[in-house]
C-alpha atoms as a PDB file:
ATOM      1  CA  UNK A   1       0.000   0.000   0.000  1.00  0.00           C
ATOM      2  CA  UNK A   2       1.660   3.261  -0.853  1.00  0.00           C
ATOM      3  CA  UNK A   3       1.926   6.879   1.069  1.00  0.00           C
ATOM      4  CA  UNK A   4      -1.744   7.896  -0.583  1.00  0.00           C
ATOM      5  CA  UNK A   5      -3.407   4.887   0.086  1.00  0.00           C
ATOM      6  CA  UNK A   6      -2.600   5.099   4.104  1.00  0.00           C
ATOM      7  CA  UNK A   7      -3.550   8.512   4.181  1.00  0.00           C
ATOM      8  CA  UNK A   8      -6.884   8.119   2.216  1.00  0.00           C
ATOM      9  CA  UNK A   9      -7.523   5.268   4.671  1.00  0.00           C
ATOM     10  CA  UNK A  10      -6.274   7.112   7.567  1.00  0.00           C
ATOM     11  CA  UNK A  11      -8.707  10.091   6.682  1.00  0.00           C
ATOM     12  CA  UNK A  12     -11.386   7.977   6.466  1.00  0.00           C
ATOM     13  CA  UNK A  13     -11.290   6.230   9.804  1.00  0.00           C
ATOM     14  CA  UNK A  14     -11.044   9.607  11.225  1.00  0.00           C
ATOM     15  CA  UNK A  15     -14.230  10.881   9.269  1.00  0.00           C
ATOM     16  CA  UNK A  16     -16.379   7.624  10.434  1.00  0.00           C
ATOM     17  CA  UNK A  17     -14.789   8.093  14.570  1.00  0.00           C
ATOM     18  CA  UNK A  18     -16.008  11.852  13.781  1.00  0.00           C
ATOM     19  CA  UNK A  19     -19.513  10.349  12.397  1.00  0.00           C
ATOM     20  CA  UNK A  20     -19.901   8.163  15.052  1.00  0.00           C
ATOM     21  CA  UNK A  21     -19.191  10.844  17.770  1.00  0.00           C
ATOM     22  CA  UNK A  22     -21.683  13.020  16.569  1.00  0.00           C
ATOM     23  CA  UNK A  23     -24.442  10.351  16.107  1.00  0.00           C
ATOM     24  CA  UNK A  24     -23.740   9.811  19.395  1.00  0.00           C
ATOM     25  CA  UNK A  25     -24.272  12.886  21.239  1.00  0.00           C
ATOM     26  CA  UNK A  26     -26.806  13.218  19.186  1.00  0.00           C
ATOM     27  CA  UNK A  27     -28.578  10.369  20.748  1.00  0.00           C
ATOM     28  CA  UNK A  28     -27.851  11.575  24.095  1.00  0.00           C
ATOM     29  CA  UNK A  29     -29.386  14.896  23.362  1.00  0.00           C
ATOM     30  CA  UNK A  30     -32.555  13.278  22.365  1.00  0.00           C
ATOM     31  CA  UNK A  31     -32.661  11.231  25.225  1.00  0.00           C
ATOM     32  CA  UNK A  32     -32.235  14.020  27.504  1.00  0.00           C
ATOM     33  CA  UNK A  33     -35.101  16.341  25.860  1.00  0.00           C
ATOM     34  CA  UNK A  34     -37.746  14.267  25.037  1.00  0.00           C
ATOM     35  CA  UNK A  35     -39.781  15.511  21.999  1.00  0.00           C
ATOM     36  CA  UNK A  36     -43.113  17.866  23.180  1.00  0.00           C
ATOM     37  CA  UNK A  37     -46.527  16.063  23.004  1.00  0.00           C
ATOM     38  CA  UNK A  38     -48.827  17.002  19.393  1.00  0.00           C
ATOM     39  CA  UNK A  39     -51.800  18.355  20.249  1.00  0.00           C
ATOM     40  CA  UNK A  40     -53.389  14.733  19.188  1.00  0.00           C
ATOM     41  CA  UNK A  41     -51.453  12.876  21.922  1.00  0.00           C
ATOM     42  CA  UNK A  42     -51.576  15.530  24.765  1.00  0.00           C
ATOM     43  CA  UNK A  43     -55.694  15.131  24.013  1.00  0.00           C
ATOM     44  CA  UNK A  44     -56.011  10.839  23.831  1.00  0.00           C
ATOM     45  CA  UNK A  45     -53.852  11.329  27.028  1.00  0.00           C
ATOM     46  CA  UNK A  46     -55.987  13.313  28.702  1.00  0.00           C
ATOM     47  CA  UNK A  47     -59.135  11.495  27.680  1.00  0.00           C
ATOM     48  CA  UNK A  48     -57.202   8.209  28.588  1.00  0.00           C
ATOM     49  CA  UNK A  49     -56.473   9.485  32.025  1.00  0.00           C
ATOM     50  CA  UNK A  50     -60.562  10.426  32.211  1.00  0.00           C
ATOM     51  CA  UNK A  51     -61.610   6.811  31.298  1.00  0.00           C
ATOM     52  CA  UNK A  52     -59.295   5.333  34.014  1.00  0.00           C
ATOM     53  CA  UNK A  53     -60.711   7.706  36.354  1.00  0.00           C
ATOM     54  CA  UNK A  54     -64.474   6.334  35.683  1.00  0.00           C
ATOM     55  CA  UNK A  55     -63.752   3.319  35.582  1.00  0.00           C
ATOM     56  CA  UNK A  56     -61.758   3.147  39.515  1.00  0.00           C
ATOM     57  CA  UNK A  57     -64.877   5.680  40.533  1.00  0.00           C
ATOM     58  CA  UNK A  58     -67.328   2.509  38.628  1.00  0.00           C
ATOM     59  CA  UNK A  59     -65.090   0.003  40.307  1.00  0.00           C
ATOM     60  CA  UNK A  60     -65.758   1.653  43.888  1.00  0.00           C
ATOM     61  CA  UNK A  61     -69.622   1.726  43.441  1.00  0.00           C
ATOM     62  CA  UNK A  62     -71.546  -1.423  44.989  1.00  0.00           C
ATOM     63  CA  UNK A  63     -73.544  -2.825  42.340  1.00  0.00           C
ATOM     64  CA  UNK A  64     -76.755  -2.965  41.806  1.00  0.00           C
ATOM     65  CA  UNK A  65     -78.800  -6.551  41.503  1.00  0.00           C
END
């Protein structure tokens, strides 16, 4: 392999360490600010949280025979 060769390949393993670096802070980032709620899920959240809360209250009740 001659002098260009090791340096092309050189260059390269130090672009993907660079690549990989990045991709990984980048990962970490993410991780550490999770991405706001849409509208959509904020609202089947809420309305989830509503139905759980009826059915505990329903679940409480004595029934009726």
């Amino acid at each position: 392999m001659n002098n260009s060769q090791q340096n092309e390949q050189d260059d390269l393993q130090k672009y993907l360490e660079e690549k990989a670096k990045q991709e990984q802070e980048q990962e970490e980032k993410e991780e550490q600010e999770p991405e706001p709620l849409s509208a959509y899920d904020a609202c089947v959240l809420k309305e989830s949280a509503k139905i759980h809360e009826l059915i505990a209250e329903a679940k409480k009740r004595p029934k009726d025979e």
